[in-house]
PDB file of N, CA and C in Angstrom:
ATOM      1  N   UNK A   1      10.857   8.126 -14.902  1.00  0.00           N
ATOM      2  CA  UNK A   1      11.709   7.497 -15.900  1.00  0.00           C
ATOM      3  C   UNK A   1      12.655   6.532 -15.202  1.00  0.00           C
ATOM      4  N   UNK A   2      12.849   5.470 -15.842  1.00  0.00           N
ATOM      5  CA  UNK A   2      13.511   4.617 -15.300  1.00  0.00           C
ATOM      6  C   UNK A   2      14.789   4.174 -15.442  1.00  0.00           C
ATOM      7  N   UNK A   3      15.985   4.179 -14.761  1.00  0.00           N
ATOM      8  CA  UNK A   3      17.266   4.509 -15.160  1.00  0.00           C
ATOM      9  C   UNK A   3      18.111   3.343 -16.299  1.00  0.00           C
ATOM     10  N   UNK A   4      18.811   3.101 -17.036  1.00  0.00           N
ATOM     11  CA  UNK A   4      19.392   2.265 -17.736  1.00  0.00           C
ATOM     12  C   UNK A   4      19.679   1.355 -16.751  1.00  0.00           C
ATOM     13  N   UNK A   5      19.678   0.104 -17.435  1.00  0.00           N
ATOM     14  CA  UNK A   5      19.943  -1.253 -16.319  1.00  0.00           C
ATOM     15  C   UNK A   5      21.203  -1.696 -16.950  1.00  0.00           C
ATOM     16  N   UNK A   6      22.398  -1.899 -16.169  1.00  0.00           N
ATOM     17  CA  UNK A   6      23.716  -3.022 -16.756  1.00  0.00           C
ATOM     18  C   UNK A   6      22.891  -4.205 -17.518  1.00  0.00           C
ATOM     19  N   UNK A   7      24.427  -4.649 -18.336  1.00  0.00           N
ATOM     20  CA  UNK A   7      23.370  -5.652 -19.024  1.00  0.00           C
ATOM     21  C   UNK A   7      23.645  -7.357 -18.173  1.00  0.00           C
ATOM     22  N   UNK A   8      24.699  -6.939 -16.998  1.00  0.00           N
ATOM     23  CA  UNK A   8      24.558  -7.730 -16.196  1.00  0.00           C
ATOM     24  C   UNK A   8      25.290  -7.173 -14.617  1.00  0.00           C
ATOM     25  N   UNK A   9      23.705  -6.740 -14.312  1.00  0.00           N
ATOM     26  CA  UNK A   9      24.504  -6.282 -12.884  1.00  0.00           C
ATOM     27  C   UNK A   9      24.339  -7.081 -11.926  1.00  0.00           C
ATOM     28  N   UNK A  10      24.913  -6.525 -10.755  1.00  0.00           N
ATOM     29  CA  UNK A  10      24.981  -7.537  -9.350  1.00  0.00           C
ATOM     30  C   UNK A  10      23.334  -7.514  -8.994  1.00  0.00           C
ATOM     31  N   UNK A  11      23.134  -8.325  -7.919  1.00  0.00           N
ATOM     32  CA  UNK A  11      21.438  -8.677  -7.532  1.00  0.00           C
ATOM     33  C   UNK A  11      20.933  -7.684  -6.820  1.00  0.00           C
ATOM     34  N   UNK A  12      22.010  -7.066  -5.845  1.00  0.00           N
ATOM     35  CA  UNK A  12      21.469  -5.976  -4.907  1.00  0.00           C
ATOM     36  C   UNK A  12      20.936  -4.753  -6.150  1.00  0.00           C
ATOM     37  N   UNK A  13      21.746  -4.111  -7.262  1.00  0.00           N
ATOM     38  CA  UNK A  13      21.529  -3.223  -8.331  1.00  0.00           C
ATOM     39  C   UNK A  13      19.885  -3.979  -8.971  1.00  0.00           C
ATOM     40  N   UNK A  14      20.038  -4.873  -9.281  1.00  0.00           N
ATOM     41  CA  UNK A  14      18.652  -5.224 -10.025  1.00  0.00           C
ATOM     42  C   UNK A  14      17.454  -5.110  -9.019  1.00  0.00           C
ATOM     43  N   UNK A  15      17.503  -5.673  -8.179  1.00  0.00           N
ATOM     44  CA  UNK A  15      16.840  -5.368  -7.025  1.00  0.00           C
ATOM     45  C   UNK A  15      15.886  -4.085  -6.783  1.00  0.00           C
ATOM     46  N   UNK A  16      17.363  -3.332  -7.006  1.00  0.00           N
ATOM     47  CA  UNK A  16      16.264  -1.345  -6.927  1.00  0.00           C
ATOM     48  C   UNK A  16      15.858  -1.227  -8.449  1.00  0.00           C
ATOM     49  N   UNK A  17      16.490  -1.519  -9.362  1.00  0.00           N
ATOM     50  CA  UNK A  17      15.857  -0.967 -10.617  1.00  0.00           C
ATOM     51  C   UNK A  17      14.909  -2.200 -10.417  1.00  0.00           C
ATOM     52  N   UNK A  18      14.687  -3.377 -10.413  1.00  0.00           N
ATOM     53  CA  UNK A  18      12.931  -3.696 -10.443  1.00  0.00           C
ATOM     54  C   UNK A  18      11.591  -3.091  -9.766  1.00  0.00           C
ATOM     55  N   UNK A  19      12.096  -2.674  -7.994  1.00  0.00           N
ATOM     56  CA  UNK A  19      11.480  -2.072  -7.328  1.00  0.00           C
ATOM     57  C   UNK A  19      11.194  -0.683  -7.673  1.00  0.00           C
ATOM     58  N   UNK A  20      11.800   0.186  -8.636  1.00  0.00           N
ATOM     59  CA  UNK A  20      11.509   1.346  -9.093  1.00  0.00           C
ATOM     60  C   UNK A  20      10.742   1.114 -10.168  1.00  0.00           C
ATOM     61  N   UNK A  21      11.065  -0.016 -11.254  1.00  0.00           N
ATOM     62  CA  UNK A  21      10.153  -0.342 -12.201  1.00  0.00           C
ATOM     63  C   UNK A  21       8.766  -1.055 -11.921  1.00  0.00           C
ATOM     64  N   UNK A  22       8.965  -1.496 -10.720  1.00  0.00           N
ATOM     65  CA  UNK A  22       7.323  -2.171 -10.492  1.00  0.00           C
ATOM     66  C   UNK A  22       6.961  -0.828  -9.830  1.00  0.00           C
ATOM     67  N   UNK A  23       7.104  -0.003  -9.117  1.00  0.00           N
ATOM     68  CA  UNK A  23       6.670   1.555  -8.715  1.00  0.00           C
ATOM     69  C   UNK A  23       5.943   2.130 -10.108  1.00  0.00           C
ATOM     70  N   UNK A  24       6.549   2.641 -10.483  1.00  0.00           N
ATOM     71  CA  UNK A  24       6.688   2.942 -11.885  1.00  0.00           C
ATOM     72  C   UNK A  24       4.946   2.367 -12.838  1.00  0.00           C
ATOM     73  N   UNK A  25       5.432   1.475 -12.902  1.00  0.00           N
ATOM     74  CA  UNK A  25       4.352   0.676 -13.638  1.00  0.00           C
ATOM     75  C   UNK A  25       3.253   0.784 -12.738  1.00  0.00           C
ATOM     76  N   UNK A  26       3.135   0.538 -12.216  1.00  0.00           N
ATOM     77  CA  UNK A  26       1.719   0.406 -11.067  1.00  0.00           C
ATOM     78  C   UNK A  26       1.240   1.644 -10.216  1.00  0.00           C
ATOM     79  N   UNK A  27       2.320   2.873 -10.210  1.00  0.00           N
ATOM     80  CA  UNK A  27       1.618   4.154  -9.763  1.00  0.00           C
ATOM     81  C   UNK A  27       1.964   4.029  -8.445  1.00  0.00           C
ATOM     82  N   UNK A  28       3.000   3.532  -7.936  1.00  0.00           N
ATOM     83  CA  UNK A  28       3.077   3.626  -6.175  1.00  0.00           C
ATOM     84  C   UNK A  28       4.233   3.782  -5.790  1.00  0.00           C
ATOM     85  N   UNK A  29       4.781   4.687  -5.185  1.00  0.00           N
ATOM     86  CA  UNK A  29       5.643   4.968  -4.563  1.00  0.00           C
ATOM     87  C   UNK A  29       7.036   4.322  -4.396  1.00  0.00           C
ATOM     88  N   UNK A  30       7.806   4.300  -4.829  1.00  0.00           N
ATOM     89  CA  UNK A  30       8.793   3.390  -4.963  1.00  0.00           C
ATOM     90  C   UNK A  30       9.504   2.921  -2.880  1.00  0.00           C
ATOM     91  N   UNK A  31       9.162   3.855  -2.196  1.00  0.00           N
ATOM     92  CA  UNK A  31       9.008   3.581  -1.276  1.00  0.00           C
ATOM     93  C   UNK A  31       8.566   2.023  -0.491  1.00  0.00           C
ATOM     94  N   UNK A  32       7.579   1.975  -1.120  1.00  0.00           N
ATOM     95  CA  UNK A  32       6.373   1.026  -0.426  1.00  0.00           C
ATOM     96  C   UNK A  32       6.619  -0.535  -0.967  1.00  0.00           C
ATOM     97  N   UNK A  33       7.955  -0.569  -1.771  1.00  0.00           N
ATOM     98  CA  UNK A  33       8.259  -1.694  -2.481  1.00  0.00           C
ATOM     99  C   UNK A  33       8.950  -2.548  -1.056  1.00  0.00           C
ATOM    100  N   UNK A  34       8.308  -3.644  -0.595  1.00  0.00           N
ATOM    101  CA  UNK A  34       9.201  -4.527  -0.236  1.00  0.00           C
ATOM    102  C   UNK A  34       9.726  -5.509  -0.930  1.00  0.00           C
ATOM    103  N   UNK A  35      11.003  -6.029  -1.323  1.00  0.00           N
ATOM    104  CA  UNK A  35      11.611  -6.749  -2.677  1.00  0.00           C
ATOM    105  C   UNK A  35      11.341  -8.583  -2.149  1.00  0.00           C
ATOM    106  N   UNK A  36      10.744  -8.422  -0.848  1.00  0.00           N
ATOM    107  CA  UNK A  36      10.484  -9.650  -0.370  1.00  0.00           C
ATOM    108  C   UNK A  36       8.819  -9.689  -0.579  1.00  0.00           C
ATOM    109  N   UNK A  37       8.114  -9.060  -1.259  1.00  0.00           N
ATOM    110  CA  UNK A  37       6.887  -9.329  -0.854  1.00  0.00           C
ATOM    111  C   UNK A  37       6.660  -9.956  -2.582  1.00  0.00           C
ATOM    112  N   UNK A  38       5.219 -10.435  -2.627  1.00  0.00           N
ATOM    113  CA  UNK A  38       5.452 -10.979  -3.948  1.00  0.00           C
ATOM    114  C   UNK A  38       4.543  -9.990  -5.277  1.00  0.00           C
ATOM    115  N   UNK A  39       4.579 -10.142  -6.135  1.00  0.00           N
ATOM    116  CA  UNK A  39       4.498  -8.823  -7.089  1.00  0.00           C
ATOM    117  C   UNK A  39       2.395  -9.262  -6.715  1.00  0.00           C
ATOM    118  N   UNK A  40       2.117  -9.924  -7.195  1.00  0.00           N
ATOM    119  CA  UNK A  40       0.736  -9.329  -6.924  1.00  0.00           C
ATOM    120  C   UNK A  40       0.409  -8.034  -5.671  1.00  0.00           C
ATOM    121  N   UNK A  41       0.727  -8.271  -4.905  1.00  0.00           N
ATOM    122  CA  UNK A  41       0.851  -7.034  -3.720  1.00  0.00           C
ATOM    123  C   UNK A  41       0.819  -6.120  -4.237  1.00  0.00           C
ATOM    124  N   UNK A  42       1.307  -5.699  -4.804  1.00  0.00           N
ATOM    125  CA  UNK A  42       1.282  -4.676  -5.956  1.00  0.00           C
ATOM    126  C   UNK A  42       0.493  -4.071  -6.987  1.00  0.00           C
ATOM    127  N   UNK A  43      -0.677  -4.980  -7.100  1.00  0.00           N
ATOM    128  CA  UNK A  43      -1.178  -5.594  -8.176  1.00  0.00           C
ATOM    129  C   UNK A  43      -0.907  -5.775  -9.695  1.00  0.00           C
ATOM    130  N   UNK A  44       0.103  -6.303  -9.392  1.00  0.00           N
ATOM    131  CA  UNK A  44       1.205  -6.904 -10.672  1.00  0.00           C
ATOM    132  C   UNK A  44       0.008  -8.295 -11.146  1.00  0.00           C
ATOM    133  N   UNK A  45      -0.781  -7.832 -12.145  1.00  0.00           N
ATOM    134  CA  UNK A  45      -1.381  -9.443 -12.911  1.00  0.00           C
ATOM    135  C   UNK A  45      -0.787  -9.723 -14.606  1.00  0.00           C
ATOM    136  N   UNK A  46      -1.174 -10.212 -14.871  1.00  0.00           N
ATOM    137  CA  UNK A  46      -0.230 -10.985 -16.030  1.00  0.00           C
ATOM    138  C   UNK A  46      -0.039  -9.876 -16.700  1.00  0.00           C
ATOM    139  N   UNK A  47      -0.991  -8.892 -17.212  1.00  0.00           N
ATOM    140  CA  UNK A  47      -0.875  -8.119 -18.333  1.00  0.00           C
ATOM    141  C   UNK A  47       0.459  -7.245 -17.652  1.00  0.00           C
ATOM    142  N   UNK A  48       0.736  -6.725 -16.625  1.00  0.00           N
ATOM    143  CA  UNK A  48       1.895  -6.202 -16.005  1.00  0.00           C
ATOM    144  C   UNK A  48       2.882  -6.887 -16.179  1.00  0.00           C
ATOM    145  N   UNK A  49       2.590  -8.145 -15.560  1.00  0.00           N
ATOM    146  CA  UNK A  49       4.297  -9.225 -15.911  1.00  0.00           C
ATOM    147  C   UNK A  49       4.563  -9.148 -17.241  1.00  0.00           C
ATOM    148  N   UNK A  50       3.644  -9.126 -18.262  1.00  0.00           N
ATOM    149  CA  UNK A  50       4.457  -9.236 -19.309  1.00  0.00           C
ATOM    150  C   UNK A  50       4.719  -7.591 -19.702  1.00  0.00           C
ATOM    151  N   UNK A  51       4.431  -6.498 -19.380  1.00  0.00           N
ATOM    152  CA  UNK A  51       5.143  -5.150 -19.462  1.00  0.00           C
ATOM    153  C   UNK A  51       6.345  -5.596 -18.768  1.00  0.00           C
ATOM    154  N   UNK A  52       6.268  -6.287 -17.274  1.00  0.00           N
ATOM    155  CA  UNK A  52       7.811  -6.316 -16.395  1.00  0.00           C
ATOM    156  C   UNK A  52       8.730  -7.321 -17.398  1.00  0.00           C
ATOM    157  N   UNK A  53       8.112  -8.056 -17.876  1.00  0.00           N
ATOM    158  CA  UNK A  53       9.340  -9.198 -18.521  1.00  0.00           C
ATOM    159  C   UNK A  53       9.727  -8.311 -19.803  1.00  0.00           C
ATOM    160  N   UNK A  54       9.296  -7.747 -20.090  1.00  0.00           N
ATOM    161  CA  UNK A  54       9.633  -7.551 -21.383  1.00  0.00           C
ATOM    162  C   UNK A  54      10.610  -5.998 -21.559  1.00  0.00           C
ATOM    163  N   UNK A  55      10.082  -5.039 -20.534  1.00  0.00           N
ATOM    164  CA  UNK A  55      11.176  -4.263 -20.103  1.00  0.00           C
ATOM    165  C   UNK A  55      12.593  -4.721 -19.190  1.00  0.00           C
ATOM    166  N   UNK A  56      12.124  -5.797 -18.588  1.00  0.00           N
ATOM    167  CA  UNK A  56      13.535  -6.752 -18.527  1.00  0.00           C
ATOM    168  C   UNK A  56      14.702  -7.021 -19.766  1.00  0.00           C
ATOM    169  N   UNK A  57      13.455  -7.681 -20.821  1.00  0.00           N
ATOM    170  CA  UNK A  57      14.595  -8.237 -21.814  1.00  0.00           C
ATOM    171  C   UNK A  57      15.203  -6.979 -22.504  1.00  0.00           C
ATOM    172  N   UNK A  58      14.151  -6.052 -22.949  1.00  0.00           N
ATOM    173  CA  UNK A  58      15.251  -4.732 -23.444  1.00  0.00           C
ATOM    174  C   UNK A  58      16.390  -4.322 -22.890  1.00  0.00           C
ATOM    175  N   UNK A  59      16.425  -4.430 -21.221  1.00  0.00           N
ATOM    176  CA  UNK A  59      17.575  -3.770 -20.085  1.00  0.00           C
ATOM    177  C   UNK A  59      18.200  -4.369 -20.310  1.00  0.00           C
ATOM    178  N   UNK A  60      18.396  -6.271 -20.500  1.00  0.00           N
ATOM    179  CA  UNK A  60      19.268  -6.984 -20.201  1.00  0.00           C
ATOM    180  C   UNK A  60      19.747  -7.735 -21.555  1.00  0.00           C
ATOM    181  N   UNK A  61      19.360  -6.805 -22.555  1.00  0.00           N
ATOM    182  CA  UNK A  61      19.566  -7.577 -23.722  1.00  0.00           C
ATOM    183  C   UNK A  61      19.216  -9.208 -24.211  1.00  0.00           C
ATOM    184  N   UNK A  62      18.483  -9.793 -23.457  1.00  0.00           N
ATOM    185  CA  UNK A  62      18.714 -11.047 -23.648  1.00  0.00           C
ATOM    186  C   UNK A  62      16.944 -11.479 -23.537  1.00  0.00           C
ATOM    187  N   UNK A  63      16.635 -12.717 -24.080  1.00  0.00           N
ATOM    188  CA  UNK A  63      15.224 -13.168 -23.932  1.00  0.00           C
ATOM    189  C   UNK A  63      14.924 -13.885 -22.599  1.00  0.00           C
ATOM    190  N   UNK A  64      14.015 -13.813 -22.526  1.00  0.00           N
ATOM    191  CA  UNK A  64      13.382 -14.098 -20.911  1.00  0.00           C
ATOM    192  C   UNK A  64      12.125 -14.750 -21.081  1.00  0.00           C
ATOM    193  N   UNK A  65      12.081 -16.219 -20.172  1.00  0.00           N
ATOM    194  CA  UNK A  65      10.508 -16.732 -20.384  1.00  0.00           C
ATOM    195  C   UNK A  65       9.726 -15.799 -20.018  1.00  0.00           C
ATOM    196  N   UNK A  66       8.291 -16.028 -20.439  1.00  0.00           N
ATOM    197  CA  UNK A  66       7.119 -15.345 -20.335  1.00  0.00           C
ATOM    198  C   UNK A  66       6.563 -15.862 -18.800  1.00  0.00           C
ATOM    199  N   UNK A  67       6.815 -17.007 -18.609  1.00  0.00           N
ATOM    200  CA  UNK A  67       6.463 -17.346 -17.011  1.00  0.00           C
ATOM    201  C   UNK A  67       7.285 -16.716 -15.949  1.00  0.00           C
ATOM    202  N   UNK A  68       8.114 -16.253 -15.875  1.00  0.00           N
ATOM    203  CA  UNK A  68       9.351 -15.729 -15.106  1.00  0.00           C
ATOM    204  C   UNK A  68       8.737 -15.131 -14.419  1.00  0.00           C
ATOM    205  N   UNK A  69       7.732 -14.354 -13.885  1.00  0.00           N
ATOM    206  CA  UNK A  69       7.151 -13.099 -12.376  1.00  0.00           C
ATOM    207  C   UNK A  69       6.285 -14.559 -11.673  1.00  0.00           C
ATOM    208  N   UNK A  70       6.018 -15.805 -12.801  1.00  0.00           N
ATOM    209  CA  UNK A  70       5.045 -16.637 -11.636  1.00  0.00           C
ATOM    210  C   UNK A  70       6.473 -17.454 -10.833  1.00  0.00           C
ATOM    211  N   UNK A  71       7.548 -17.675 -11.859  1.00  0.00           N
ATOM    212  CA  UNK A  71       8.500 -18.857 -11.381  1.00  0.00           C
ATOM    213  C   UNK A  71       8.867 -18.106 -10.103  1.00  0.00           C
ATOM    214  N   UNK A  72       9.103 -16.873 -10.244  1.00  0.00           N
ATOM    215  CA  UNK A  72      10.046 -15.977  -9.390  1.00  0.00           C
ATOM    216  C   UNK A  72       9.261 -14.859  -8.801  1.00  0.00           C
ATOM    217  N   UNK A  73       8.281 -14.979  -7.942  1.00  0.00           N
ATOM    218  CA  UNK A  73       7.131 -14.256  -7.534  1.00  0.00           C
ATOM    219  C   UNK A  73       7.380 -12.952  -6.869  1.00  0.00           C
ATOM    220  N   UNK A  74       8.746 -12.851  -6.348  1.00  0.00           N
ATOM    221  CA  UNK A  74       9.252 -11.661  -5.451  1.00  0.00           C
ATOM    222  C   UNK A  74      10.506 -10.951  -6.533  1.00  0.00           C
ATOM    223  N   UNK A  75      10.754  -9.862  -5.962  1.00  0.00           N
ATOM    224  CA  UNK A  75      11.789  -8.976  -6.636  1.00  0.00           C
ATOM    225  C   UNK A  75      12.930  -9.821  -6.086  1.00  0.00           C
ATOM    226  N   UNK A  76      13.217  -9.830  -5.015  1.00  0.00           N
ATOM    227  CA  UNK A  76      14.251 -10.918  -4.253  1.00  0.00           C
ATOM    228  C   UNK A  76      14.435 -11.644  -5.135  1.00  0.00           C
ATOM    229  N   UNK A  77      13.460 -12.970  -5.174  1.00  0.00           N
ATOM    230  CA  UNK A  77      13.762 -14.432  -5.917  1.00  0.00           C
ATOM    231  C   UNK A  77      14.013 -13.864  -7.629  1.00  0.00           C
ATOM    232  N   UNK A  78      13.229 -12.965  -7.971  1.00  0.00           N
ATOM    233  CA  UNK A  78      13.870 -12.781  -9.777  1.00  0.00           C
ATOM    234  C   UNK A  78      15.513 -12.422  -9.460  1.00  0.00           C
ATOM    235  N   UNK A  79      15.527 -11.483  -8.895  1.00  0.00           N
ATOM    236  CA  UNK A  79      16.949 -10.962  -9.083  1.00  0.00           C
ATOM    237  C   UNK A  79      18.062 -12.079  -9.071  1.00  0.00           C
ATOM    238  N   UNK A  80      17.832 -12.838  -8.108  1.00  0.00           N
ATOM    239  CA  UNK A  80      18.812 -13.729  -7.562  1.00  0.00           C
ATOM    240  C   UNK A  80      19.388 -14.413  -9.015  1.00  0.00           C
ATOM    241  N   UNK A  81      17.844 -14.890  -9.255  1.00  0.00           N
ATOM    242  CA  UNK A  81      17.982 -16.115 -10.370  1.00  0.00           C
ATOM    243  C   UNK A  81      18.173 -15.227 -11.246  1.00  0.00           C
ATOM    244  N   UNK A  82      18.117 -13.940 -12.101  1.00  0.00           N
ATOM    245  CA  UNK A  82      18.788 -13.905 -13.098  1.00  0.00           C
ATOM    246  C   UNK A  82      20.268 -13.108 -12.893  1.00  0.00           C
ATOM    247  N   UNK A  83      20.507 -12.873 -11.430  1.00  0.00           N
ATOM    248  CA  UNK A  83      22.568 -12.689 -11.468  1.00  0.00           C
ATOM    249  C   UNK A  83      23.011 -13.640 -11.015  1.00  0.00           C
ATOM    250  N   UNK A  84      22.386 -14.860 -10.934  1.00  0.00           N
ATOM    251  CA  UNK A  84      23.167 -16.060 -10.967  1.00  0.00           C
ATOM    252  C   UNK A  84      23.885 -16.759 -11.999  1.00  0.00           C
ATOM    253  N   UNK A  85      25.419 -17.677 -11.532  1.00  0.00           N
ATOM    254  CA  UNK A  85      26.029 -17.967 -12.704  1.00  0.00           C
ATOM    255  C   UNK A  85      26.238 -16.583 -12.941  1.00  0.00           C
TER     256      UNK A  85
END
């Protein structure tokens, strides 16, 4: 189960709740997440990104493009860009 997300937390916090949620979703160890590697590694393919985007927008209250896991390919680069500003 995956813990409640702020509806705007700092990048390091989003960071682990994505890496537990791409665990999660894909059956692997939350361990084995490097937040620098890019989600296919994982085998994150579209039908996943849009489970990941879309359990995004519930956490964060807010709508989120549907391209967002290609714009932002790593847990790193999403986080950044959405606790930025």
């Amino acid at each position: 189960m995956i813990e409640k997300l702020e509806k705007r937390p700092n990048t390091l916090a989003l960071e682990s709740w994505l890496a537990a949620l791409v665990a999660d979703l894909m059956g692997i160890p939350v361990e084995t997440i490097d937040v620098r590697a890019r989600f296919d590694r994982y085998g994150v393919d579209s039908a996943a990104a849009v489970s990941l985007t879309d359990e995004l927008e519930r956490h964060l209250e807010r709508e989120l493009e549907p391209t967002l896991l290609y714009e932002h390919p790593t847990i790193e680069n999403l986080a950044a860009h959405l606790t930025e500003g």
